[in-house]
PDB file of N, CA and C in Angstrom:
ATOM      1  N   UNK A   1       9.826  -0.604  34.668  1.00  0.00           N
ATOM      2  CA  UNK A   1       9.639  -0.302  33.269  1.00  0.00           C
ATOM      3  C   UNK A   1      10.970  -0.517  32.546  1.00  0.00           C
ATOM      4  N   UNK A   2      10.814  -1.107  31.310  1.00  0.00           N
ATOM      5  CA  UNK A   2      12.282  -2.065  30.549  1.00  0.00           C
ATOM      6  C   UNK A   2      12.411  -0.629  29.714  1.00  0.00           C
ATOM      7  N   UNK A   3      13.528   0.427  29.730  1.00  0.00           N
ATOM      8  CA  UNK A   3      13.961   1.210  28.905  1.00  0.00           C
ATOM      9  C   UNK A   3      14.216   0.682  27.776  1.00  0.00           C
ATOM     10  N   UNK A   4      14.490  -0.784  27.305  1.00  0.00           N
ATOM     11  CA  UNK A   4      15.397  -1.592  25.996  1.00  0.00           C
ATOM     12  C   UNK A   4      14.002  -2.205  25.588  1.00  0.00           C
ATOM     13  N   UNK A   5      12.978  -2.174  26.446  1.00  0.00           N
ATOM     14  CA  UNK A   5      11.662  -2.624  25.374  1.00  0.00           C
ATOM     15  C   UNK A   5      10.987  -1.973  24.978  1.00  0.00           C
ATOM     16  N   UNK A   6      11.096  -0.337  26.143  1.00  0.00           N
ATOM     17  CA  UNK A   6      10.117   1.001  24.870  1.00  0.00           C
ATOM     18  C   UNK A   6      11.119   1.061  23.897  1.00  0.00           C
ATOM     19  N   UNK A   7      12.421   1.188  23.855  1.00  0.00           N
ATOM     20  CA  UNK A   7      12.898   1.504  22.759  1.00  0.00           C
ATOM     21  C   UNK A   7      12.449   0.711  21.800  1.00  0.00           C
ATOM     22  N   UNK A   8      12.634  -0.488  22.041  1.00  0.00           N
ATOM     23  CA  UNK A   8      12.396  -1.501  20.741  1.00  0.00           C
ATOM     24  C   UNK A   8      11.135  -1.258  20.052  1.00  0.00           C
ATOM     25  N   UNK A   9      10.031  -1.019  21.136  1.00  0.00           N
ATOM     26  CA  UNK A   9       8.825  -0.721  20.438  1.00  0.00           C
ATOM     27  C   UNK A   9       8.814   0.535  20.047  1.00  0.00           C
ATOM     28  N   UNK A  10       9.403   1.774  20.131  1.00  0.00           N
ATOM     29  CA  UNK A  10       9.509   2.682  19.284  1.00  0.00           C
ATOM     30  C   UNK A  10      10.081   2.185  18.135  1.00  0.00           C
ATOM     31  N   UNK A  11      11.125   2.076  18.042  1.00  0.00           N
ATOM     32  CA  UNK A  11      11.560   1.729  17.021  1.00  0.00           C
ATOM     33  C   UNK A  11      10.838   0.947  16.260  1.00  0.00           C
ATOM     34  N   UNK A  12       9.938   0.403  15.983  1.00  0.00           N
ATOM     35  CA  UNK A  12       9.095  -0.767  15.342  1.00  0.00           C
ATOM     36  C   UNK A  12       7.684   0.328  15.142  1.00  0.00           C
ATOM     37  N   UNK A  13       7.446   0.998  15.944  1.00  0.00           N
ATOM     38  CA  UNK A  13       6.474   1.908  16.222  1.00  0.00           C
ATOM     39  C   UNK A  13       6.912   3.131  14.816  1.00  0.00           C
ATOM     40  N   UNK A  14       8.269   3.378  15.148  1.00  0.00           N
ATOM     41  CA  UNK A  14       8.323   4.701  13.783  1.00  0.00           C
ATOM     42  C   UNK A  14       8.388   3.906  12.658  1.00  0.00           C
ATOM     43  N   UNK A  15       9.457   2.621  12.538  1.00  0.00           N
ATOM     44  CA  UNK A  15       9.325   2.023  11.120  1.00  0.00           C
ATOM     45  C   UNK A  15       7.792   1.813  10.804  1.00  0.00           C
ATOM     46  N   UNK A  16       6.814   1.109  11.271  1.00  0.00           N
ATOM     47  CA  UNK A  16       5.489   1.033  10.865  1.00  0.00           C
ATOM     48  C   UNK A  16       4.667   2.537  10.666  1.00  0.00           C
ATOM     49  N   UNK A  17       5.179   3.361  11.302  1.00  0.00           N
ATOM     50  CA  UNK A  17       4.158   4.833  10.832  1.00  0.00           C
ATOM     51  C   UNK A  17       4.896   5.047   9.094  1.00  0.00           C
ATOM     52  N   UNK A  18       6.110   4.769   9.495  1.00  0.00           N
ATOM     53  CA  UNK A  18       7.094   5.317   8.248  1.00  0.00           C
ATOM     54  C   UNK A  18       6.773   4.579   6.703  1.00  0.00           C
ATOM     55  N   UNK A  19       6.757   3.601   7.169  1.00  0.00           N
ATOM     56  CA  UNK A  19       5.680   2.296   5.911  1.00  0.00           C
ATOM     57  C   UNK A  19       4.047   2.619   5.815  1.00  0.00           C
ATOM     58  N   UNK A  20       3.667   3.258   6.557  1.00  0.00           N
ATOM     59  CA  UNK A  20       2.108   3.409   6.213  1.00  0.00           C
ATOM     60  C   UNK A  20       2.101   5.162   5.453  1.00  0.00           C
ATOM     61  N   UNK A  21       2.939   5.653   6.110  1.00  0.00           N
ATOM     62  CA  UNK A  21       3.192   7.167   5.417  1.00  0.00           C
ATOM     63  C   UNK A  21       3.762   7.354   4.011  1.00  0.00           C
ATOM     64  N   UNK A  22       4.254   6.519   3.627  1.00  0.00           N
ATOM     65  CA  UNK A  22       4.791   6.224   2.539  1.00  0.00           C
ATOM     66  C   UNK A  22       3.975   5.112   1.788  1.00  0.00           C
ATOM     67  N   UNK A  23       3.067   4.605   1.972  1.00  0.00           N
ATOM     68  CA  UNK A  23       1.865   4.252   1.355  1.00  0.00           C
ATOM     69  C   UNK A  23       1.274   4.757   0.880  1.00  0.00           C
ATOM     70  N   UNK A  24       0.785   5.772   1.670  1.00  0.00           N
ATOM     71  CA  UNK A  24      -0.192   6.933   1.093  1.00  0.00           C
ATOM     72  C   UNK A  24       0.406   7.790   0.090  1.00  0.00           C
ATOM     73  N   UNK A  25       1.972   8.024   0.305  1.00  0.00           N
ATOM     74  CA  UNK A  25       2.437   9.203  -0.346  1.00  0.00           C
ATOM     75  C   UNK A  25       2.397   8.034  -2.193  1.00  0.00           C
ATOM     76  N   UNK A  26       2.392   6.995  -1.857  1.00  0.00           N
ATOM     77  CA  UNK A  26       2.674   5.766  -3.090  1.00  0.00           C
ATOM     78  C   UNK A  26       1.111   5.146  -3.593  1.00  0.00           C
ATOM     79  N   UNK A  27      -0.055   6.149  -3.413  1.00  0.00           N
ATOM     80  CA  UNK A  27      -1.740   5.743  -3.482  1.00  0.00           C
ATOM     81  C   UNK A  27      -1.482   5.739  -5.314  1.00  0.00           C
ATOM     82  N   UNK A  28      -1.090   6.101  -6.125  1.00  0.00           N
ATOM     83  CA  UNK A  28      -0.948   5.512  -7.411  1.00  0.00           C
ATOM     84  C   UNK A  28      -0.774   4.563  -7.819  1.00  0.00           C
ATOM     85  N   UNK A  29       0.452   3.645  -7.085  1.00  0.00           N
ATOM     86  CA  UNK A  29       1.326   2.408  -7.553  1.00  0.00           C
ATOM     87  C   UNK A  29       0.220   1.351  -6.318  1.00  0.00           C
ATOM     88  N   UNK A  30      -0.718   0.490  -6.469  1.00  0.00           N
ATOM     89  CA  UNK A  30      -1.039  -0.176  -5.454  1.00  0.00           C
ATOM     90  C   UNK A  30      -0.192  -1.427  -5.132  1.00  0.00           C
ATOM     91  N   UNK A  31       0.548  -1.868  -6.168  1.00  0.00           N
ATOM     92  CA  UNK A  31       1.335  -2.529  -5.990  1.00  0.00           C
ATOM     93  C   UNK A  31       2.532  -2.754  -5.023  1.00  0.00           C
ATOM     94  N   UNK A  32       3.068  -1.052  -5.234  1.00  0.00           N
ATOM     95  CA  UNK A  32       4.014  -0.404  -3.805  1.00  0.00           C
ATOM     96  C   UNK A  32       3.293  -0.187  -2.719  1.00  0.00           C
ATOM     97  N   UNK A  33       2.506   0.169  -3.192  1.00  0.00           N
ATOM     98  CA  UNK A  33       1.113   0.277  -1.636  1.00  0.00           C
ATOM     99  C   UNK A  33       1.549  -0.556  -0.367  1.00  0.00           C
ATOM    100  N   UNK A  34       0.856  -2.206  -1.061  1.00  0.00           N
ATOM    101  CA  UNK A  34       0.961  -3.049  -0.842  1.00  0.00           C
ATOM    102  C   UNK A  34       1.889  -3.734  -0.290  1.00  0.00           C
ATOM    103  N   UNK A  35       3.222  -3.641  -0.975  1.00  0.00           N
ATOM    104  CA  UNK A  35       4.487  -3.988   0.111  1.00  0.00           C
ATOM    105  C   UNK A  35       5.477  -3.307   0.665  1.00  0.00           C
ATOM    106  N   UNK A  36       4.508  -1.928   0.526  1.00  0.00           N
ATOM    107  CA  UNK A  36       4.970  -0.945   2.196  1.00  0.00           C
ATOM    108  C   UNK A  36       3.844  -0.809   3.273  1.00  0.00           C
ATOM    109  N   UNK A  37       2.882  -1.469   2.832  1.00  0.00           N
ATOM    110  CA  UNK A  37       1.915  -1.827   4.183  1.00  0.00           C
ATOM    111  C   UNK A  37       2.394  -3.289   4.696  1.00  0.00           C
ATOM    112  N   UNK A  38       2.970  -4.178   4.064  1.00  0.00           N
ATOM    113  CA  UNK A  38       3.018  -5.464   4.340  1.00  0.00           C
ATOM    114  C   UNK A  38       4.719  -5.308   5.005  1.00  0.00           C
ATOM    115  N   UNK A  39       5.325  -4.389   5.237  1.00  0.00           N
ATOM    116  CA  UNK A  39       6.619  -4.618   5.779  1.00  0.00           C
ATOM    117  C   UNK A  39       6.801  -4.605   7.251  1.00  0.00           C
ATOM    118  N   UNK A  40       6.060  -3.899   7.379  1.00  0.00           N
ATOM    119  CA  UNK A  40       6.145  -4.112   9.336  1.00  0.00           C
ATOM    120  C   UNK A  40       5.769  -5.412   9.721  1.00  0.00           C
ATOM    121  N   UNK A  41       4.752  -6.128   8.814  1.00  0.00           N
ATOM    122  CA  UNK A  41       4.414  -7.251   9.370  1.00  0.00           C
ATOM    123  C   UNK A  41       5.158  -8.410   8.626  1.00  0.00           C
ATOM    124  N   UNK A  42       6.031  -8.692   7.854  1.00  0.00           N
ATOM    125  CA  UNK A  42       5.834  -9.155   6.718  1.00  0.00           C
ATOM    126  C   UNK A  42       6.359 -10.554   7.705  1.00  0.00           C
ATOM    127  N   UNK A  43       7.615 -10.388   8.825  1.00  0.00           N
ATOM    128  CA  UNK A  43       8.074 -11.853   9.353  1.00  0.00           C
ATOM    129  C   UNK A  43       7.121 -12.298  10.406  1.00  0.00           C
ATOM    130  N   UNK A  44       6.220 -11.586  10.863  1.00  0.00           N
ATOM    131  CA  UNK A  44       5.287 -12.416  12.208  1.00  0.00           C
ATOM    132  C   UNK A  44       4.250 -12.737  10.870  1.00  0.00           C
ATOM    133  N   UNK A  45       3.704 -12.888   9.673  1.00  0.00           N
ATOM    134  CA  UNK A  45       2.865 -13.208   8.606  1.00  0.00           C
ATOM    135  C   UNK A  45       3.607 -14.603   8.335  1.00  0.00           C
ATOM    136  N   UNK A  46       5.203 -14.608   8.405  1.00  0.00           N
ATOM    137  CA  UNK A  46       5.210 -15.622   7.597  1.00  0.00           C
ATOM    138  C   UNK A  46       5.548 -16.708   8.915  1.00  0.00           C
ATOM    139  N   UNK A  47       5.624 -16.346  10.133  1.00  0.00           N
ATOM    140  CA  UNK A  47       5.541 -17.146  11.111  1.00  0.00           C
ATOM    141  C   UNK A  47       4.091 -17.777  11.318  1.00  0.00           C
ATOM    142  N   UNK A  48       3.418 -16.930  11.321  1.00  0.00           N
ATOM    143  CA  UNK A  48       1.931 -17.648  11.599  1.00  0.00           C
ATOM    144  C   UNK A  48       1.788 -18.683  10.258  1.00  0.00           C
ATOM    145  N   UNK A  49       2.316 -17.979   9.377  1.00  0.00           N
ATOM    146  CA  UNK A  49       1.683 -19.119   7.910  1.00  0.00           C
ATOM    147  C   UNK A  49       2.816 -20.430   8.542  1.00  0.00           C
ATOM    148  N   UNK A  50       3.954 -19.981   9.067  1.00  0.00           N
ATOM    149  CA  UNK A  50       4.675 -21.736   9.296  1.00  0.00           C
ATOM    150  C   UNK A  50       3.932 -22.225  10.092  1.00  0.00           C
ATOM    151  N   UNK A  51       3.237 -21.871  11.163  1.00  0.00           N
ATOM    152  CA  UNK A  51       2.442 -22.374  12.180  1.00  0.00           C
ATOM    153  C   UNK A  51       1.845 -23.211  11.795  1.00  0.00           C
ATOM    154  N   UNK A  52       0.852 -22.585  10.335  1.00  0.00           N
ATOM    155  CA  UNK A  52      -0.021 -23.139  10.251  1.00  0.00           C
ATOM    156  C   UNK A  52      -1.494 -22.294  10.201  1.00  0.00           C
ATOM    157  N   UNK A  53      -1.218 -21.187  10.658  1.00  0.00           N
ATOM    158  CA  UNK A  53      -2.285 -20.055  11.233  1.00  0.00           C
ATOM    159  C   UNK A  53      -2.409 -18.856   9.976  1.00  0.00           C
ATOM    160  N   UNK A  54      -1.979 -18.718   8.908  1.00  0.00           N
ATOM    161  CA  UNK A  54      -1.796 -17.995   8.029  1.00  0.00           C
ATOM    162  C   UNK A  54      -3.162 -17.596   7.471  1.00  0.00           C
ATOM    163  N   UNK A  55      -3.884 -18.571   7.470  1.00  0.00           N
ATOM    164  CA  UNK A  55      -5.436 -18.281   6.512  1.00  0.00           C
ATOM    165  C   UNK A  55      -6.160 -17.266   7.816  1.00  0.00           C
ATOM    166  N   UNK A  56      -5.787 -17.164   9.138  1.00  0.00           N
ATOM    167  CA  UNK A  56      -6.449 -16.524   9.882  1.00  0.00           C
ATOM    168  C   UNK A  56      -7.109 -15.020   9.424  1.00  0.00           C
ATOM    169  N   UNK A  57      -5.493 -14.412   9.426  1.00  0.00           N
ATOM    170  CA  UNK A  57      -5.927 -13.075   8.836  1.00  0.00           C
ATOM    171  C   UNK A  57      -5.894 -13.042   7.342  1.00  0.00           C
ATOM    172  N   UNK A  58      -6.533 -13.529   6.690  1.00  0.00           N
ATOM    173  CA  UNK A  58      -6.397 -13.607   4.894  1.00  0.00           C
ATOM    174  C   UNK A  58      -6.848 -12.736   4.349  1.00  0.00           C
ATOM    175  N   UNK A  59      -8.269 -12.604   5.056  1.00  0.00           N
ATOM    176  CA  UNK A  59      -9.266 -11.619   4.597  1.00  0.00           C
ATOM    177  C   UNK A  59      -9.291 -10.476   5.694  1.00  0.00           C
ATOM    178  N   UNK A  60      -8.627 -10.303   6.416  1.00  0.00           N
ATOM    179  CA  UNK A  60      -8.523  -9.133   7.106  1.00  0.00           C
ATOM    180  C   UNK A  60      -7.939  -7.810   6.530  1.00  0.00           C
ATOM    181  N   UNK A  61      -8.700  -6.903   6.635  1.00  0.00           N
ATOM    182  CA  UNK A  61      -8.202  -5.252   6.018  1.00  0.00           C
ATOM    183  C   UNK A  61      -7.083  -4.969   6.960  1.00  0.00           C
ATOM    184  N   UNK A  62      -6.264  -4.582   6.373  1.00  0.00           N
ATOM    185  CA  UNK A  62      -5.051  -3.714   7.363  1.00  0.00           C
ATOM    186  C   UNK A  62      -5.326  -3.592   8.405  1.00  0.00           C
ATOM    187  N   UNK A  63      -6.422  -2.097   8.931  1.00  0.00           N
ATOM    188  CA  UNK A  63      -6.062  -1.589  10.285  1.00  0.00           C
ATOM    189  C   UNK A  63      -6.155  -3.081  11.260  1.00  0.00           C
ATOM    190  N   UNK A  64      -7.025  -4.055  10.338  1.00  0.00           N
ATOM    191  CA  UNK A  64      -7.429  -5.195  11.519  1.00  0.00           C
ATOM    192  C   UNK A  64      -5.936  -6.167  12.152  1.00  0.00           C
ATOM    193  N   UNK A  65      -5.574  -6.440  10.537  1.00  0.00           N
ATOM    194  CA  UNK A  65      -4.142  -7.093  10.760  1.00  0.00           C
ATOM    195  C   UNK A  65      -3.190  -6.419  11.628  1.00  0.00           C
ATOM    196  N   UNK A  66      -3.131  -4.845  11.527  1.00  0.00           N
ATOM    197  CA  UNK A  66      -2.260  -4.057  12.494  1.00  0.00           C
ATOM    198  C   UNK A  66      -2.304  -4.684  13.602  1.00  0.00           C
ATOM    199  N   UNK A  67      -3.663  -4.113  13.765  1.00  0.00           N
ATOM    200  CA  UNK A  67      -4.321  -4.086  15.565  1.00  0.00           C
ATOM    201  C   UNK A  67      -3.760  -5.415  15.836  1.00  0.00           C
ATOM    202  N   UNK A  68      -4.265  -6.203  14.857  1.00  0.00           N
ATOM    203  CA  UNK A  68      -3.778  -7.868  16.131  1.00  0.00           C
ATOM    204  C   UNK A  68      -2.379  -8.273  15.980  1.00  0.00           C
ATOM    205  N   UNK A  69      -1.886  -8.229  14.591  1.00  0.00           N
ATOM    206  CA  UNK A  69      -0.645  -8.781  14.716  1.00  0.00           C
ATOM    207  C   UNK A  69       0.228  -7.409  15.495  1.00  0.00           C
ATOM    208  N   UNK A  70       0.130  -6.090  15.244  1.00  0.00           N
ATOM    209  CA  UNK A  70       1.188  -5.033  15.799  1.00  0.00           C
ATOM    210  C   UNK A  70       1.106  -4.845  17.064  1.00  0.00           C
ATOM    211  N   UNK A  71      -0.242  -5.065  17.929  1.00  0.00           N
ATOM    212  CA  UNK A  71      -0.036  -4.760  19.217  1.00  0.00           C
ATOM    213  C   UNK A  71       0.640  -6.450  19.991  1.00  0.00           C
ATOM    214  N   UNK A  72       0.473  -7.459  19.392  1.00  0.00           N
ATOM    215  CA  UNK A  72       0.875  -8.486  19.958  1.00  0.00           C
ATOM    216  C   UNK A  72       2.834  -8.426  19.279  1.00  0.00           C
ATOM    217  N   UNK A  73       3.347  -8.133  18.169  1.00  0.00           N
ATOM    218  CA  UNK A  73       4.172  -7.458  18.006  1.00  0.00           C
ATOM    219  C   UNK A  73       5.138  -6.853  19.271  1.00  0.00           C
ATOM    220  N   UNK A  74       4.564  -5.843  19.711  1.00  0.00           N
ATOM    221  CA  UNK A  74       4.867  -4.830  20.845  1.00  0.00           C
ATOM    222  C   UNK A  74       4.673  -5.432  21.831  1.00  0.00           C
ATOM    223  N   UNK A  75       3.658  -6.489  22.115  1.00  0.00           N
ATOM    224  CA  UNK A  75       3.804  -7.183  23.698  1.00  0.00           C
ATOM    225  C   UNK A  75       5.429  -7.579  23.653  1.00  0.00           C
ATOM    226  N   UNK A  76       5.307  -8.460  22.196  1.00  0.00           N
ATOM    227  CA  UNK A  76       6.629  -9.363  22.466  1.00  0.00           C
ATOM    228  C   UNK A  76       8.003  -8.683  22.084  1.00  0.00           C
ATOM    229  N   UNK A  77       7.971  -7.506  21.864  1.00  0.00           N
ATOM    230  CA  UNK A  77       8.809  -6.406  21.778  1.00  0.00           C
ATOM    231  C   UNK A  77       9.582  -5.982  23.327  1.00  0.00           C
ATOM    232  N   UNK A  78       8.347  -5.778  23.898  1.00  0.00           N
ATOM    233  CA  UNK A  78       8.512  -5.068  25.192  1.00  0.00           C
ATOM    234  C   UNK A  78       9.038  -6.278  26.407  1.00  0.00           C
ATOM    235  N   UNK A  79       8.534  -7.270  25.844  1.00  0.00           N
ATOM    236  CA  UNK A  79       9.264  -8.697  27.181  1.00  0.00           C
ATOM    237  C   UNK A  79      10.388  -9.077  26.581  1.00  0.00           C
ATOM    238  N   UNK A  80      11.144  -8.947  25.264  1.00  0.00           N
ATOM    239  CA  UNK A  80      11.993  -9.345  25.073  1.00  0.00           C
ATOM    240  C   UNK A  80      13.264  -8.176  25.398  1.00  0.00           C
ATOM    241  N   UNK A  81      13.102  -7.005  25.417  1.00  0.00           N
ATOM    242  CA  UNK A  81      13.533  -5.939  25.958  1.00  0.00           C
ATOM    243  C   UNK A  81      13.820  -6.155  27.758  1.00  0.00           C
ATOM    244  N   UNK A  82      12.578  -6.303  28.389  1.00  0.00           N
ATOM    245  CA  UNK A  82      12.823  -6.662  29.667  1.00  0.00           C
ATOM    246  C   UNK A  82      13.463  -7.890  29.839  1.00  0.00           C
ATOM    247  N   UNK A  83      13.366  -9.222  29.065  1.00  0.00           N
ATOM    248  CA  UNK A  83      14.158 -10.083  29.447  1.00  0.00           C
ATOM    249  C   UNK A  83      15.718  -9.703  29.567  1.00  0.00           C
ATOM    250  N   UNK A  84      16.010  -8.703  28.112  1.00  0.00           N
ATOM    251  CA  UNK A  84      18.101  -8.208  27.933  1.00  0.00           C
ATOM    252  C   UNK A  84      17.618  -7.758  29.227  1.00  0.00           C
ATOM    253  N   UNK A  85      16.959  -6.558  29.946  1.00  0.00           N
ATOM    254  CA  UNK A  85      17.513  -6.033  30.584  1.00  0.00           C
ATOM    255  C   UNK A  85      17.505  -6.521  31.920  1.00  0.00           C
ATOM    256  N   UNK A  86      16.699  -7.729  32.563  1.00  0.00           N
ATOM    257  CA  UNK A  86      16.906  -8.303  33.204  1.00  0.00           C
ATOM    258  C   UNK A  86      18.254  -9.263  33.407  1.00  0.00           C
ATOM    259  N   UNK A  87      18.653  -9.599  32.435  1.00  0.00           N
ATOM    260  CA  UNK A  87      20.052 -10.826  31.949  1.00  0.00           C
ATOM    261  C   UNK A  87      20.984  -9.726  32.355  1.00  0.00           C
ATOM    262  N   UNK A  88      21.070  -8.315  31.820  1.00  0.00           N
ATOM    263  CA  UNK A  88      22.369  -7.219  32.152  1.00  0.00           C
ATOM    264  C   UNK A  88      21.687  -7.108  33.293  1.00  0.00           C
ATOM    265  N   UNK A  89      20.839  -6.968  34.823  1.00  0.00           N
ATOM    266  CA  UNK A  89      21.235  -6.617  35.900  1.00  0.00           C
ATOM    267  C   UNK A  89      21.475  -7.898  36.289  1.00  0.00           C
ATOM    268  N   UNK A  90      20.979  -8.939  36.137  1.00  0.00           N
ATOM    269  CA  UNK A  90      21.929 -10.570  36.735  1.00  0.00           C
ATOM    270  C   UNK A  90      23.104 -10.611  36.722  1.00  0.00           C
ATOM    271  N   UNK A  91      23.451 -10.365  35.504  1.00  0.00           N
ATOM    272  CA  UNK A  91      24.850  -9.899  34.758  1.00  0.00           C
ATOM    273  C   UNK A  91      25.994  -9.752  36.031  1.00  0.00           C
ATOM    274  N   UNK A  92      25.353  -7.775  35.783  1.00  0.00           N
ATOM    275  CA  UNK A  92      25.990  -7.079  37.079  1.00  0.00           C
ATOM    276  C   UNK A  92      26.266  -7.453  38.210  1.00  0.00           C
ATOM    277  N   UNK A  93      25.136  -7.857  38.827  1.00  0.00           N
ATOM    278  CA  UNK A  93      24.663  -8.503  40.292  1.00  0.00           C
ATOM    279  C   UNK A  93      25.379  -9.572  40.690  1.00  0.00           C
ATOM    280  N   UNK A  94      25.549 -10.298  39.231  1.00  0.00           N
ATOM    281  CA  UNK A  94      27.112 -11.381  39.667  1.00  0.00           C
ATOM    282  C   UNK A  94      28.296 -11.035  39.261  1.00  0.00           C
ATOM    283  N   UNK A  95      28.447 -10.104  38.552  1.00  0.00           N
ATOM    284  CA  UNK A  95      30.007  -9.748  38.430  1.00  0.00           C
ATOM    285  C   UNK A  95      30.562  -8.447  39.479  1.00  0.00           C
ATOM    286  N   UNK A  96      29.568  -7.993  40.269  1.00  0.00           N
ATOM    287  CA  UNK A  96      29.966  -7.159  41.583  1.00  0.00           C
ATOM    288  C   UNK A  96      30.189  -7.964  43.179  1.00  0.00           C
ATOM    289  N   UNK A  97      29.195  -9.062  42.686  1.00  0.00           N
ATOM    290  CA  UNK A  97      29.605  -9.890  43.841  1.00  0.00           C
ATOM    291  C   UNK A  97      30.631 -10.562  43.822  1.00  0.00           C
ATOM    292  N   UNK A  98      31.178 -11.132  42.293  1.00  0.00           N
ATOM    293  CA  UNK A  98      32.367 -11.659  42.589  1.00  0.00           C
ATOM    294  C   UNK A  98      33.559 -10.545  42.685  1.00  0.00           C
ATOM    295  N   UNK A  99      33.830  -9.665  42.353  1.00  0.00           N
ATOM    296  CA  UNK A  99      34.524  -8.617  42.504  1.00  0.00           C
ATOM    297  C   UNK A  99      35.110  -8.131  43.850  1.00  0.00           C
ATOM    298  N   UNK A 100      33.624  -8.798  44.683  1.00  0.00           N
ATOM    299  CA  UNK A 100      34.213  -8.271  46.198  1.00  0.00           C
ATOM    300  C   UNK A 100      35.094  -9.573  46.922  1.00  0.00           C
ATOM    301  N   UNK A 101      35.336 -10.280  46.950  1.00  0.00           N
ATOM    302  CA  UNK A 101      35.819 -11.405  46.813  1.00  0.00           C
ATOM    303  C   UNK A 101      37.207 -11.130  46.713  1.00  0.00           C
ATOM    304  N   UNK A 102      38.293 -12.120  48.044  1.00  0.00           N
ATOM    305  CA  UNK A 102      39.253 -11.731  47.520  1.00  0.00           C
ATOM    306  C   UNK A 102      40.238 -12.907  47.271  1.00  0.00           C
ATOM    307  N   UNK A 103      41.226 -13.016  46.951  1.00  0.00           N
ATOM    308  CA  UNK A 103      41.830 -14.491  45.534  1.00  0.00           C
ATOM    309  C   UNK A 103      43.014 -14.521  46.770  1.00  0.00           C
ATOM    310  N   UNK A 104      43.229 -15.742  47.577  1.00  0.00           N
ATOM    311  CA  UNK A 104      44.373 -16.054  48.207  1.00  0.00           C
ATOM    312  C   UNK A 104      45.180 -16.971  47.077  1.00  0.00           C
TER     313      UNK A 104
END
Protein backbone atom coordinates (compact mmCIF):
# COMPACT_ATOMS: atom_id res chain seq x y z
CA UNK A 1 0.00 0.00 0.00
CA UNK A 2 1.63 3.55 -1.49
CA UNK A 3 1.39 5.92 1.76
CA UNK A 4 2.22 9.04 -1.06
CA UNK A 5 -0.93 7.84 -3.08
CA UNK A 6 -3.55 7.74 -0.09
CA UNK A 7 -2.22 10.90 0.71
CA UNK A 8 -2.61 12.34 -2.62
CA UNK A 9 -6.02 11.01 -2.82
CA UNK A 10 -6.94 12.50 0.40
CA UNK A 11 -5.87 15.40 -0.39
CA UNK A 12 -7.94 15.66 -3.67
CA UNK A 13 -10.60 13.80 -1.62
CA UNK A 14 -10.90 16.93 1.08
CA UNK A 15 -10.37 19.64 -1.69
CA UNK A 16 -13.46 18.07 -3.62
CA UNK A 17 -15.75 17.66 -0.34
CA UNK A 18 -14.48 21.31 0.40
CA UNK A 19 -15.78 22.62 -3.23
CA UNK A 20 -19.03 20.76 -3.00
CA UNK A 21 -19.57 22.13 0.71
CA UNK A 22 -19.14 25.37 -0.29
CA UNK A 23 -21.56 25.01 -3.10
CA UNK A 24 -24.23 24.41 -1.10
CA UNK A 25 -23.27 26.99 1.47
CA UNK A 26 -23.21 29.39 -2.22
CA UNK A 27 -27.14 27.72 -3.40
CA UNK A 28 -28.06 31.57 -4.11
CA UNK A 29 -25.25 32.60 -6.53
CA UNK A 30 -25.61 29.55 -9.21
CA UNK A 31 -23.10 31.01 -10.96
CA UNK A 32 -20.52 30.38 -7.89
CA UNK A 33 -22.28 27.15 -7.59
CA UNK A 34 -21.08 26.24 -10.66
CA UNK A 35 -17.38 26.96 -10.52
CA UNK A 36 -16.99 25.46 -7.14
CA UNK A 37 -18.50 22.26 -8.39
CA UNK A 38 -16.40 22.47 -11.56
CA UNK A 39 -12.96 22.87 -9.61
CA UNK A 40 -12.01 19.51 -8.63
CA UNK A 41 -12.54 18.56 -12.05
CA UNK A 42 -11.88 21.48 -13.97
CA UNK A 43 -8.04 20.05 -15.53
CA UNK A 44 -9.04 16.22 -16.26
CA UNK A 45 -12.40 18.28 -18.24
CA UNK A 46 -10.10 20.14 -20.14
CA UNK A 47 -7.87 17.11 -20.90
CA UNK A 48 -10.60 15.01 -22.19
CA UNK A 49 -11.94 18.11 -24.29
CA UNK A 50 -8.01 18.13 -25.80
CA UNK A 51 -8.50 14.52 -26.47
CA UNK A 52 -11.20 15.08 -28.14
CA UNK A 53 -13.64 13.30 -25.59
CA UNK A 54 -15.20 16.46 -24.06
CA UNK A 55 -18.87 16.14 -25.50
CA UNK A 56 -18.83 12.75 -23.49
CA UNK A 57 -19.86 14.07 -20.25
CA UNK A 58 -21.77 17.33 -21.56
CA UNK A 59 -24.95 16.37 -20.43
CA UNK A 60 -23.99 14.59 -17.44
CA UNK A 61 -25.34 15.86 -13.85
CA UNK A 62 -22.53 16.17 -11.37
CA UNK A 63 -22.79 13.20 -9.09
CA UNK A 64 -22.36 11.33 -12.65
CA UNK A 65 -19.30 13.43 -13.78
CA UNK A 66 -17.87 12.87 -10.12
CA UNK A 67 -18.32 9.20 -10.12
CA UNK A 68 -16.48 8.79 -13.50
CA UNK A 69 -14.13 11.44 -13.84
CA UNK A 70 -13.22 11.47 -9.62
CA UNK A 71 -12.90 7.88 -9.07
CA UNK A 72 -10.69 7.48 -12.27
CA UNK A 73 -9.01 10.77 -10.81
CA UNK A 74 -8.00 8.67 -7.65
CA UNK A 75 -6.99 5.55 -9.66
CA UNK A 76 -4.45 7.84 -11.25
CA UNK A 77 -3.76 9.57 -8.01
CA UNK A 78 -2.97 6.46 -6.22
CA UNK A 79 -0.39 4.88 -9.15
CA UNK A 80 1.24 7.98 -9.45
CA UNK A 81 1.91 8.04 -5.67
CA UNK A 82 3.09 4.38 -5.90
CA UNK A 83 5.16 5.04 -8.86
CA UNK A 84 7.33 8.27 -6.36
CA UNK A 85 7.30 5.74 -3.98
CA UNK A 86 8.58 3.04 -5.84
CA UNK A 87 11.49 5.48 -7.68
CA UNK A 88 12.47 6.51 -3.63
CA UNK A 89 12.92 2.69 -2.69
CA UNK A 90 15.05 2.09 -6.14
CA UNK A 91 16.50 5.21 -5.12
CA UNK A 92 17.62 3.79 -1.75
CA UNK A 93 18.27 0.27 -2.88
CA UNK A 94 20.96 1.82 -5.13
CA UNK A 95 22.42 4.31 -3.07
CA UNK A 96 22.95 1.60 -0.06
CA UNK A 97 24.42 -0.69 -2.37
CA UNK A 98 26.78 1.61 -3.58
CA UNK A 99 27.67 2.80 -0.16
CA UNK A 100 28.87 -0.61 0.73
CA UNK A 101 31.44 -0.56 -1.76
CA UNK A 102 34.78 0.37 -1.09
CA UNK A 103 36.96 3.19 -3.43
CA UNK A 104 40.74 1.91 -3.83
Amino acid sequence: MSKIGLTLCLFYLAFAGLCIWASWESAGDPKGSFVLLQLPLALQLGFLDWLGLGSLLSRASWPVAYSVIGSLTLIALYLSGWLVSRAIRTFQGVSSQGAGEKID
